[in-house]
C-alpha atoms as a PDB file:
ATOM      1  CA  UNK A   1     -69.504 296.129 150.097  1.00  0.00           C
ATOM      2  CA  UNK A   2     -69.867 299.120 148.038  1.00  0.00           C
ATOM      3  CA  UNK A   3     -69.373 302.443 150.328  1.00  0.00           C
ATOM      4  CA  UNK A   4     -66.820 301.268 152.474  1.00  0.00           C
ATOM      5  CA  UNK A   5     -63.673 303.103 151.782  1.00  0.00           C
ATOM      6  CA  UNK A   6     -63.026 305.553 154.046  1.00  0.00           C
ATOM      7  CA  UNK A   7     -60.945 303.874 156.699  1.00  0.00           C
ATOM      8  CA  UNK A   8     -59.144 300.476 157.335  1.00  0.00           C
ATOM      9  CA  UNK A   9     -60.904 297.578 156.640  1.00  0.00           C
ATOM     10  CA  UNK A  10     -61.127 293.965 158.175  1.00  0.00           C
ATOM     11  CA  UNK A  11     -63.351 291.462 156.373  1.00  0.00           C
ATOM     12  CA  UNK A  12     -63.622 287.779 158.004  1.00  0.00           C
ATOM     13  CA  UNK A  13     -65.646 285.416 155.598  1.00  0.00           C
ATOM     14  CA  UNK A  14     -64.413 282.362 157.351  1.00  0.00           C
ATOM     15  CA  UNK A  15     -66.385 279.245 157.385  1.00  0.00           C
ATOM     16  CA  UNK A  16     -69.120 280.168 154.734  1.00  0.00           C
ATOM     17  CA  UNK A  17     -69.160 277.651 151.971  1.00  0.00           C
ATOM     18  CA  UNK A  18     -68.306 279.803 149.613  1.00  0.00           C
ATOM     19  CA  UNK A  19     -67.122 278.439 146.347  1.00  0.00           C
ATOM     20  CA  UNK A  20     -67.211 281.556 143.929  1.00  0.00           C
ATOM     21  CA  UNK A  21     -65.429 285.093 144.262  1.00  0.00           C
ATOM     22  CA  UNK A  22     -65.844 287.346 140.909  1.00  0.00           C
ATOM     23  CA  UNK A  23     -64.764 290.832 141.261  1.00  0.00           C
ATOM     24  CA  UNK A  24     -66.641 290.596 145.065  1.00  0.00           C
ATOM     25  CA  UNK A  25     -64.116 293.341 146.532  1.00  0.00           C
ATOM     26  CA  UNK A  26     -64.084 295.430 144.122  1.00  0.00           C
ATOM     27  CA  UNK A  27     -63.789 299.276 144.927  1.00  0.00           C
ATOM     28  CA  UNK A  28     -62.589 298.118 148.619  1.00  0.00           C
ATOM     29  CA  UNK A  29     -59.239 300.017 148.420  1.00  0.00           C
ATOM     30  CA  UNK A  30     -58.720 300.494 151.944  1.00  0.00           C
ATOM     31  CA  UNK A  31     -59.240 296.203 152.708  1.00  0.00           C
ATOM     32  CA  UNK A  32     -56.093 295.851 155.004  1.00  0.00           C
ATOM     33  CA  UNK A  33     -57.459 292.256 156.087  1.00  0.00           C
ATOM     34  CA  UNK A  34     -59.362 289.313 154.058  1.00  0.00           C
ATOM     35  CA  UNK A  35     -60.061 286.288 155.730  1.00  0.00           C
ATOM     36  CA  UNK A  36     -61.631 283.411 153.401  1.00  0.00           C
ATOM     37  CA  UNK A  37     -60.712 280.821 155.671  1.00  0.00           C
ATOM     38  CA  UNK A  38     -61.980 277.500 155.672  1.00  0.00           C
ATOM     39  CA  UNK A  39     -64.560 277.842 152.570  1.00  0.00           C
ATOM     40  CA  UNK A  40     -65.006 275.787 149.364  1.00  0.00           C
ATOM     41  CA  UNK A  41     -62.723 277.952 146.922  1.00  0.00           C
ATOM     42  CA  UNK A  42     -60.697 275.881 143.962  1.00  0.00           C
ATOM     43  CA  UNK A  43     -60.102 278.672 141.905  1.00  0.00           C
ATOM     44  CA  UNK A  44     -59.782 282.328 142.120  1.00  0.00           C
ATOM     45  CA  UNK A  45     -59.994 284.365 138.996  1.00  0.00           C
ATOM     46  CA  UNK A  46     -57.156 286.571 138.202  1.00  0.00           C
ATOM     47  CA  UNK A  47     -59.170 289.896 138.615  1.00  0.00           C
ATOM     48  CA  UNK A  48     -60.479 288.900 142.208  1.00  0.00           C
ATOM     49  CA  UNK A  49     -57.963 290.881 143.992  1.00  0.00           C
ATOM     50  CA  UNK A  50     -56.766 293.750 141.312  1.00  0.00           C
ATOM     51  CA  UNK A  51     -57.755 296.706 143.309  1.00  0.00           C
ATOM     52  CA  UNK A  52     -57.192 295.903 147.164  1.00  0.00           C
ATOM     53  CA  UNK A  53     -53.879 297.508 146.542  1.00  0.00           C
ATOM     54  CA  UNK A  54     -53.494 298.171 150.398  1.00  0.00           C
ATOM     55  CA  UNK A  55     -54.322 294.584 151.743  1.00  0.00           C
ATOM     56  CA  UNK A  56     -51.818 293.628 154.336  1.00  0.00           C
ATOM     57  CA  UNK A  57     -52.993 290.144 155.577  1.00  0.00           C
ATOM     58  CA  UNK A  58     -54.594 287.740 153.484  1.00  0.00           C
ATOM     59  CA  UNK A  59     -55.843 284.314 154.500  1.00  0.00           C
ATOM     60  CA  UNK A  60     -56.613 281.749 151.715  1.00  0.00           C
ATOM     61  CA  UNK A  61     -55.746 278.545 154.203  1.00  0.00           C
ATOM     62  CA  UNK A  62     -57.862 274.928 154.539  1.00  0.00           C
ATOM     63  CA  UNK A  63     -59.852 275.907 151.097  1.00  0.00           C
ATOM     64  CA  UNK A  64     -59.546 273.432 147.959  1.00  0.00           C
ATOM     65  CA  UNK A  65     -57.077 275.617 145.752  1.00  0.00           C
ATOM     66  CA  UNK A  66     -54.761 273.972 143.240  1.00  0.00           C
ATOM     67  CA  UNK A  67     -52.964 276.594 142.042  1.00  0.00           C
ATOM     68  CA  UNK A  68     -51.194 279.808 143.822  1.00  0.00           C
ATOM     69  CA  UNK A  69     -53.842 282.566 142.854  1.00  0.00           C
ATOM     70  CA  UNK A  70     -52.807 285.700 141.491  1.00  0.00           C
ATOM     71  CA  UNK A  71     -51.445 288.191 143.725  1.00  0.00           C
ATOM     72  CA  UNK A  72     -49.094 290.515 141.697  1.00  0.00           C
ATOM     73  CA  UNK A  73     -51.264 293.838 142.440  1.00  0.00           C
ATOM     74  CA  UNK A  74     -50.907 292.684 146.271  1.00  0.00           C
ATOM     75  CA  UNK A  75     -47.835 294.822 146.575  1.00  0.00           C
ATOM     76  CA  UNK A  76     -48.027 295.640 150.421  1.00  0.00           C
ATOM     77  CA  UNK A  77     -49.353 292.119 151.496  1.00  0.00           C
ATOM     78  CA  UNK A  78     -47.240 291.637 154.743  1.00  0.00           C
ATOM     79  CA  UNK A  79     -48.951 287.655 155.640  1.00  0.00           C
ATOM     80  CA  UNK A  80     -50.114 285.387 153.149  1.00  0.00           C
ATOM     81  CA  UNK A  81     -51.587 281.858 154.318  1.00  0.00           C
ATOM     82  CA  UNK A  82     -52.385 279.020 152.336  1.00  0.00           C
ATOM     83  CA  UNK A  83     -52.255 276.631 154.179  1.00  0.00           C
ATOM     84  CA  UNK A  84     -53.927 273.132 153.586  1.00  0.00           C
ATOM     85  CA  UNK A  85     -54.941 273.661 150.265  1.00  0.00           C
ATOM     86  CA  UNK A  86     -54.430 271.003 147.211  1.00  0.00           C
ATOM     87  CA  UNK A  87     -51.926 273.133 145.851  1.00  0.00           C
ATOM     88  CA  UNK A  88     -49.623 270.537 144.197  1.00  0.00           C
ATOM     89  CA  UNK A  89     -46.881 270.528 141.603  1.00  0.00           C
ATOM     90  CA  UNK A  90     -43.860 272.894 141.096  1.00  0.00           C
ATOM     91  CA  UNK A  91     -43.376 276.607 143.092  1.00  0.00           C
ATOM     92  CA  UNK A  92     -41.870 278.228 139.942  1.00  0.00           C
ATOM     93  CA  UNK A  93     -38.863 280.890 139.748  1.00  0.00           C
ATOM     94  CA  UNK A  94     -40.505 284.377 140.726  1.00  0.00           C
ATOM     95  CA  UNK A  95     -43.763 283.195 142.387  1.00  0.00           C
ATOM     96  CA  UNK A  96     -43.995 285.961 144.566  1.00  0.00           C
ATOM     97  CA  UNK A  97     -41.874 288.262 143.388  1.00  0.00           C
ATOM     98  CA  UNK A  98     -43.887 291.418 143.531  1.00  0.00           C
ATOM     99  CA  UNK A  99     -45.005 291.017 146.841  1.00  0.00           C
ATOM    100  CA  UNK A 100     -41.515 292.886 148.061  1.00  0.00           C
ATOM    101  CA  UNK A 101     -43.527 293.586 151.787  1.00  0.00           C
ATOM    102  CA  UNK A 102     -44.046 289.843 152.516  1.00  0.00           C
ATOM    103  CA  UNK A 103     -42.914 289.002 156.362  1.00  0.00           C
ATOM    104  CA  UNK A 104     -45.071 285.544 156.396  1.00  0.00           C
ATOM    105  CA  UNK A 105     -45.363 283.036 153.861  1.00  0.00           C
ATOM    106  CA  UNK A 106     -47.524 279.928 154.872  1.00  0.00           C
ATOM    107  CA  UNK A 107     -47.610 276.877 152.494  1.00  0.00           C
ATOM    108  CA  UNK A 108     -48.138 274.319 154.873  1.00  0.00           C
ATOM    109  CA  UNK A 109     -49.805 270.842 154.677  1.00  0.00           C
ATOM    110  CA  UNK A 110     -50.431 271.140 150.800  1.00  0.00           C
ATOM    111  CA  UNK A 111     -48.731 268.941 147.739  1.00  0.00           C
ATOM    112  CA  UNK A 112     -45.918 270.799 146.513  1.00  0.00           C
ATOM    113  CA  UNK A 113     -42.897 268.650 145.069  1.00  0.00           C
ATOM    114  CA  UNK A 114     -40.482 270.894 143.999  1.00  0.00           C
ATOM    115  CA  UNK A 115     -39.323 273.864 144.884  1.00  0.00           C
ATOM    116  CA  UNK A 116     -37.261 275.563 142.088  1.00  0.00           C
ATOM    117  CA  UNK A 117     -34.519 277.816 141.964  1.00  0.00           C
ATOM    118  CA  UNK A 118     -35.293 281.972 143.068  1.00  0.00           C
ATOM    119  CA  UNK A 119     -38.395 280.552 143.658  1.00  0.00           C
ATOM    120  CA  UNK A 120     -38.688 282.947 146.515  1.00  0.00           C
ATOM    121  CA  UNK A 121     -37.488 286.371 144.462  1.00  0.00           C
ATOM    122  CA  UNK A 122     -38.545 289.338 145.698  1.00  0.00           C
ATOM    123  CA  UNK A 123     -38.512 288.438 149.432  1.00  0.00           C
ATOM    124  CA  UNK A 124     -36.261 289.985 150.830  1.00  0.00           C
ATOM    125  CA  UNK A 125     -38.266 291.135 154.023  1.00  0.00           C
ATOM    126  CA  UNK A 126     -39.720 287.529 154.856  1.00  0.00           C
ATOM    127  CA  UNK A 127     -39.480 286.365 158.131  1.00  0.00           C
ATOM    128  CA  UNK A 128     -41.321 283.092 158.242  1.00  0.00           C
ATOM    129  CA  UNK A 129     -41.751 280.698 156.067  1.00  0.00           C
ATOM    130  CA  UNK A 130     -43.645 277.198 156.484  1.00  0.00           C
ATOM    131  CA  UNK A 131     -43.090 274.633 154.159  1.00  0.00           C
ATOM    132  CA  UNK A 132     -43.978 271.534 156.659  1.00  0.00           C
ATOM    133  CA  UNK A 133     -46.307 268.659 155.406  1.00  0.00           C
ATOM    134  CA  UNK A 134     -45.699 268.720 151.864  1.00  0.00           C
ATOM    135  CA  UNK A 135     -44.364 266.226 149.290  1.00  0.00           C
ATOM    136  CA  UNK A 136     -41.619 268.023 148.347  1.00  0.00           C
ATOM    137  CA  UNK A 137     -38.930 266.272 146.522  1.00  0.00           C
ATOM    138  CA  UNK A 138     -36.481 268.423 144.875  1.00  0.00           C
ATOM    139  CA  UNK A 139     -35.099 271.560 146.185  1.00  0.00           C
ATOM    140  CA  UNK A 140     -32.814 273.251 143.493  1.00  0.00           C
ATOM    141  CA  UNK A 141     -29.826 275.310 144.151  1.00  0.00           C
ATOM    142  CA  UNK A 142     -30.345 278.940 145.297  1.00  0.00           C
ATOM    143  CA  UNK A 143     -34.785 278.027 145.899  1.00  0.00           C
ATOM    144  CA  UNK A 144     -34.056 280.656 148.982  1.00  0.00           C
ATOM    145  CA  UNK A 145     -31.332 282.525 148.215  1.00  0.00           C
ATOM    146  CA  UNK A 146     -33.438 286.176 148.840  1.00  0.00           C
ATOM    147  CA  UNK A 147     -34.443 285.166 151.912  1.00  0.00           C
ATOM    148  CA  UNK A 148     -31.545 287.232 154.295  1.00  0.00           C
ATOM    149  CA  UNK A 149     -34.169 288.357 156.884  1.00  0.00           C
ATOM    150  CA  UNK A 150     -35.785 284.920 157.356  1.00  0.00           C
ATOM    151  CA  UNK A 151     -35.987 284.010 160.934  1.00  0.00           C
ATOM    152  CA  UNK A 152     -38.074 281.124 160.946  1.00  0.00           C
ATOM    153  CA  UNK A 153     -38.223 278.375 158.008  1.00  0.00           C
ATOM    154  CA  UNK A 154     -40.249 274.966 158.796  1.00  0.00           C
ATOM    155  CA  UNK A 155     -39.794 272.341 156.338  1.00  0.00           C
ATOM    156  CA  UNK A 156     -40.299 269.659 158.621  1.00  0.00           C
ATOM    157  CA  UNK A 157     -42.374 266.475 157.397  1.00  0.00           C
ATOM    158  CA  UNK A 158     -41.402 266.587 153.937  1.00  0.00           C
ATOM    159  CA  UNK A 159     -40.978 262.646 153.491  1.00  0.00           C
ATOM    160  CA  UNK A 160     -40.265 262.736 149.856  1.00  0.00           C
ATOM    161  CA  UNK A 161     -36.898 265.137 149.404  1.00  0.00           C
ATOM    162  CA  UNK A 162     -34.555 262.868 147.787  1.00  0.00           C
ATOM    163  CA  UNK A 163     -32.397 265.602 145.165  1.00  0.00           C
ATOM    164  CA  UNK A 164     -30.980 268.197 147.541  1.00  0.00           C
ATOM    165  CA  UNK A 165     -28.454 270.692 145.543  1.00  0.00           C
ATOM    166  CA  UNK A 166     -25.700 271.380 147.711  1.00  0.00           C
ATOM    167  CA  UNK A 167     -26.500 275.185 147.292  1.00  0.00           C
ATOM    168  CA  UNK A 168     -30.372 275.062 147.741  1.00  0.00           C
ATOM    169  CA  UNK A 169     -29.937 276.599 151.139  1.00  0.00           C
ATOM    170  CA  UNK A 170     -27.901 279.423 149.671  1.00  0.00           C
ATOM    171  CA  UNK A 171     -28.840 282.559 151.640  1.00  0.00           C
ATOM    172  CA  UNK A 172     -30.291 281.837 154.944  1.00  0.00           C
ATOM    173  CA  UNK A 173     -27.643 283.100 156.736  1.00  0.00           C
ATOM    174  CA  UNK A 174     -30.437 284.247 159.542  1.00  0.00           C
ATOM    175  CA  UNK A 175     -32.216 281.690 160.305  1.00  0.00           C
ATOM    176  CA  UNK A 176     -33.145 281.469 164.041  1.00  0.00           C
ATOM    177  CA  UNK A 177     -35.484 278.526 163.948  1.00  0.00           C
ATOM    178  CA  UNK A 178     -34.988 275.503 161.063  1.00  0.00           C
ATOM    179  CA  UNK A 179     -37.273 272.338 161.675  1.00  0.00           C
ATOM    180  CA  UNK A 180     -35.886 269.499 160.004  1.00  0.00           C
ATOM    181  CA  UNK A 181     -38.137 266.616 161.684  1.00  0.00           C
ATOM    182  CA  UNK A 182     -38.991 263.422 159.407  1.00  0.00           C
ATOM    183  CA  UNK A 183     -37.125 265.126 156.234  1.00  0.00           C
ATOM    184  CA  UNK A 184     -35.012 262.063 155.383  1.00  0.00           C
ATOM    185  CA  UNK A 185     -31.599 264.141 154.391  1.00  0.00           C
ATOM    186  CA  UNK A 186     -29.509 261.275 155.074  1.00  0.00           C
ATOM    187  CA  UNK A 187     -30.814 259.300 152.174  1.00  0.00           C
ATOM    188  CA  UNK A 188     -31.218 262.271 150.219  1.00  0.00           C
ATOM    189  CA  UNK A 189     -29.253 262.530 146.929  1.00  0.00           C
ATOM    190  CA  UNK A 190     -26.983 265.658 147.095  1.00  0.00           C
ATOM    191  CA  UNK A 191     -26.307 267.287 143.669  1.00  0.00           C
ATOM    192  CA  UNK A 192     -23.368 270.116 143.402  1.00  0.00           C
END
């Protein structure tokens, strides 16, 4: 892809079978979209995405990733998808926090259990966020407390959230749209 960095670029590498990205886009500065949609990807090395320092729209979704991939030089990413991947476990304090431009935020139908607190740092301009179809479990107090500008927040079939923290909504004070559907809340152990 060597050459191509004169003007906006759009790169859809959906449905390939690939497995494997090294330091594939490197010298792509002006990459504003990536779509790897739909491949065989587990893993992405940490230097995969170092220099597309203008990407805007990046979609990882229905791959077999297990882990969140680094993204920290991704500083004007606007849409990040990952959905249905096997990314299981904890979404840590500061996950995204350097991606300050993020408007969409797609986590859907993975295996995430708990979400912990400022776990969404550094968002202040998100907009949408999908959570639905998880495993989550535990949402600690303050997990979206940055979020003022979200509009739209699906956490709907999350069958598993049992420890609520009375303050783990903290900060959503715009939400438009909130899908509850088959999140058991009424069994759900509030914690103050």
């Amino acid at each position: 892809f060597g050459g191509m960095t004169d003007k906006k670029i759009s790169i859809n590498l959906h449905d390939l079978g690939i497995s494997v990205l090294g330091t594939t886009f490197n010298g792509l500065f002006n990459l504003d979209t990536l779509s790897l949609s739909r491949n065989k990807l587990s893993r992405i090395d940490s230097d995969t995405f170092t220099e597309l320092v203008n990407l805007t729209v990046l979609n990882l979704s229905y791959n077999q990733l297990s882990a969140i991939p680094h993204l920290k030089t991704l500083t004007n990413l606007e849409i990040l998808n990952l959905e249905n991947n096997s990314i299981r476990g904890t979404l840590f304090s500061n996950t995204f926090s350097s991606l300050t431009k993020l408007k969409q935020l797609n986590l859907a139908k993975n295996n995430l259990e708990t979400i912990e607190s400022h776990a969404f740092n550094g968002l202040a301009s998100l907009q949408s966020l999908r959570l639905c179809h998880n495993n989550i479990g535990v949402l600690q107090a303050d997990a979206f407390r940055e979020l003022s500008d979200l509009k739209s927040f699906e956490i709907h079939y999350n069958h598993y959230l049992r420890v609520l923290d009375a303050n783990a909504f903290n900060g959503l004070a715009n939400v438009e749209s909130l899908d509850l559907e088959k999140v058991f809340l009424g069994y759900s152990h509030i914690r103050n």
